[in-house]
C-alpha atoms as a PDB file:
ATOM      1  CA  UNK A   1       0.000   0.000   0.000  1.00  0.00           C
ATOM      2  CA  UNK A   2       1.140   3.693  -1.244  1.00  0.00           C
ATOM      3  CA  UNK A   3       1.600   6.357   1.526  1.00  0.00           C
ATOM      4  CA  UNK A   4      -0.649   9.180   1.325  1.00  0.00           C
ATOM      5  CA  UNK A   5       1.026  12.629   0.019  1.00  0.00           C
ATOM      6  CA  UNK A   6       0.119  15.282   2.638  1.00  0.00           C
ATOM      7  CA  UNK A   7      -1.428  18.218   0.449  1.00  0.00           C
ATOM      8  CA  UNK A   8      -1.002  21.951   1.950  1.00  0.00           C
ATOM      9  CA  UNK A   9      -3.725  24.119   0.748  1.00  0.00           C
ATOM     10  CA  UNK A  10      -1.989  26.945   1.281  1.00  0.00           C
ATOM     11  CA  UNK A  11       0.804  26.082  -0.851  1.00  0.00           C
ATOM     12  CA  UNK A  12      -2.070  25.757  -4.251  1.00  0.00           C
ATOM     13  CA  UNK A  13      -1.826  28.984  -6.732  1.00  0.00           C
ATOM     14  CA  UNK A  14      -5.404  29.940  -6.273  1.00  0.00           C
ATOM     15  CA  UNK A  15      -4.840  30.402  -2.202  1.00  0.00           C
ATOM     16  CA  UNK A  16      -4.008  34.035  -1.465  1.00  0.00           C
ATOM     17  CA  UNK A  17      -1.067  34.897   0.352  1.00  0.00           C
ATOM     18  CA  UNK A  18      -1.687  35.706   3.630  1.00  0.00           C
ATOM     19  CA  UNK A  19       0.667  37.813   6.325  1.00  0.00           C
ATOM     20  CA  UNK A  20       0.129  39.233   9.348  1.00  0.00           C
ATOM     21  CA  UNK A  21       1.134  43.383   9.784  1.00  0.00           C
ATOM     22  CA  UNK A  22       3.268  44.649  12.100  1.00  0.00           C
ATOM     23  CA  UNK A  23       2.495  47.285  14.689  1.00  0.00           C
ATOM     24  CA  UNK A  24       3.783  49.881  12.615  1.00  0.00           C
ATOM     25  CA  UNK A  25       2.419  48.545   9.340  1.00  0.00           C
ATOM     26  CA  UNK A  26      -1.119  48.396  11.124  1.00  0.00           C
ATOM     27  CA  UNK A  27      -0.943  52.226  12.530  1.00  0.00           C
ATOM     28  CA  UNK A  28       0.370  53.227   8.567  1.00  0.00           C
ATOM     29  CA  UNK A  29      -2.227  51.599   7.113  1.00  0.00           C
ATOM     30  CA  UNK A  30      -5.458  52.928   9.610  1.00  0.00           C
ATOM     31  CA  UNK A  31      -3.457  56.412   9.523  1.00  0.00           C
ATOM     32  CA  UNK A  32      -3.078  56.429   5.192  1.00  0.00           C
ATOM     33  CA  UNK A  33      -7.334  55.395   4.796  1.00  0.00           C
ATOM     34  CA  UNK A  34      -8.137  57.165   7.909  1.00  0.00           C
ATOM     35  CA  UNK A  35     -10.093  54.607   9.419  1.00  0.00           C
ATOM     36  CA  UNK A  36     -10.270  53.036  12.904  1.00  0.00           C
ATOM     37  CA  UNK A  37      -9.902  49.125  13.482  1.00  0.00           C
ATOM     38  CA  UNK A  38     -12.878  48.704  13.653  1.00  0.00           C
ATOM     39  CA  UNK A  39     -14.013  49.663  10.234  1.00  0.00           C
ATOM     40  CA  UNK A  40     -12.188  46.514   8.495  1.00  0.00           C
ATOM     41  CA  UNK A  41     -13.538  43.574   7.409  1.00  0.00           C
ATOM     42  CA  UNK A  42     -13.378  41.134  10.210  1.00  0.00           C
ATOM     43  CA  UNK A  43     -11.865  37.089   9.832  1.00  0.00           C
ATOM     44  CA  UNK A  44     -12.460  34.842  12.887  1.00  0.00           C
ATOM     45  CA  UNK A  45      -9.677  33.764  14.483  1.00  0.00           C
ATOM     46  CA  UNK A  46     -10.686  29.965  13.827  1.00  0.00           C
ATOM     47  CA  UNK A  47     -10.442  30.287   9.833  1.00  0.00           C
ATOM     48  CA  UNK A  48      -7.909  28.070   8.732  1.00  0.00           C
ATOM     49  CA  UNK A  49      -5.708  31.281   6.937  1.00  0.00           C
ATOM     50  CA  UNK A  50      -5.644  32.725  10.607  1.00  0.00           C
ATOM     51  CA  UNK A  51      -5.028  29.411  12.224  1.00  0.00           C
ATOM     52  CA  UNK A  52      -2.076  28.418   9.985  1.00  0.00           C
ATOM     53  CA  UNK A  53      -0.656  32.108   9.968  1.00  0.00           C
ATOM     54  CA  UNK A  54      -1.055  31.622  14.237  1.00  0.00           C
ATOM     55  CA  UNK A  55      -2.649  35.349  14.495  1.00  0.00           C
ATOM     56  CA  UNK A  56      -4.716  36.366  17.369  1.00  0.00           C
ATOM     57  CA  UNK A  57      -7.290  38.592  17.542  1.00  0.00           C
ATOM     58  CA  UNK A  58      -6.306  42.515  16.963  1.00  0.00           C
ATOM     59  CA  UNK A  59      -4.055  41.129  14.772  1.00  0.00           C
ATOM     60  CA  UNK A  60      -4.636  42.478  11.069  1.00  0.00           C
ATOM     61  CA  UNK A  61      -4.290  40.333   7.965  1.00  0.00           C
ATOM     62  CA  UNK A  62      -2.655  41.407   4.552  1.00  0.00           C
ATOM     63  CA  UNK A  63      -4.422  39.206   1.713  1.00  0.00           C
ATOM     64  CA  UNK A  64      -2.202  39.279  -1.888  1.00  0.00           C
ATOM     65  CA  UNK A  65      -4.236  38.912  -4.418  1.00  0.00           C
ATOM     66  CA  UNK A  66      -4.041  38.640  -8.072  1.00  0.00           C
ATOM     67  CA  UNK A  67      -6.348  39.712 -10.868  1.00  0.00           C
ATOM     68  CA  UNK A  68      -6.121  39.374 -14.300  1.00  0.00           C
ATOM     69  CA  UNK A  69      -7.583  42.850 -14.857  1.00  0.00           C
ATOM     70  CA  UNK A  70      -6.047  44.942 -11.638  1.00  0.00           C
ATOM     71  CA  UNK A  71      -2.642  43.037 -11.512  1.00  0.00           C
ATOM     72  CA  UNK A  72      -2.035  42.752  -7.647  1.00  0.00           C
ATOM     73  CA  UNK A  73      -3.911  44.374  -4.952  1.00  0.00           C
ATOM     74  CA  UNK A  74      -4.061  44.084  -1.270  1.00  0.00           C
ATOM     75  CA  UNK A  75      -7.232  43.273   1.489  1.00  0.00           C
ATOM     76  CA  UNK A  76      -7.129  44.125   4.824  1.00  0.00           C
ATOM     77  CA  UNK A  77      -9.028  41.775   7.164  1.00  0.00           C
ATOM     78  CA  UNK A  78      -9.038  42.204  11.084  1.00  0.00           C
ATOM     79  CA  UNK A  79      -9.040  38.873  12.993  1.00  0.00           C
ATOM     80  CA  UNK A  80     -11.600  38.735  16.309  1.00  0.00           C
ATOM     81  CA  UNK A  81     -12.858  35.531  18.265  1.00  0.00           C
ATOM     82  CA  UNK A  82     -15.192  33.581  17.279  1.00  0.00           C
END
């Protein structure tokens, strides 16, 4: 009998990349949209992005992703409990 591969999800091309912003990054990017926390969109902390990426909530989330029309933009998503 075979082994089974182990298959990350993460690592397939249609899974965004996901990182989690720094202190600094956070304040630059709620200071350069002038928004509060509290305005982004919110990701519980049990999805498995957030689980893999071992964020907590008040953490924010960068999400890369491509488009065939608008090349690469960015999403913002702020991680809370469940």
């Amino acid at each position: 009998m075979a082994a089974k591969k182990e298959f990350n999800v993460f690592m397939h091309e249609l899974v965004p990349e996901h990182r989690i912003l720094s202190e600094e990054e956070k304040e630059e990017l709620l200071r350069k949209h002038r928004i509060k926390l509290s305005q982004l969109p919110q990701i519980k902390a049990s999805d498995p992005a957030v689980v893999q990426l071992e964020a907590k909530p008040g953490d924010v989330i960068e999400i890369k992703r491509k488009s065939p029309t608008a090349g690469v933009y960015y999403y913002y998503r702020l991680v809370v409990e469940d």
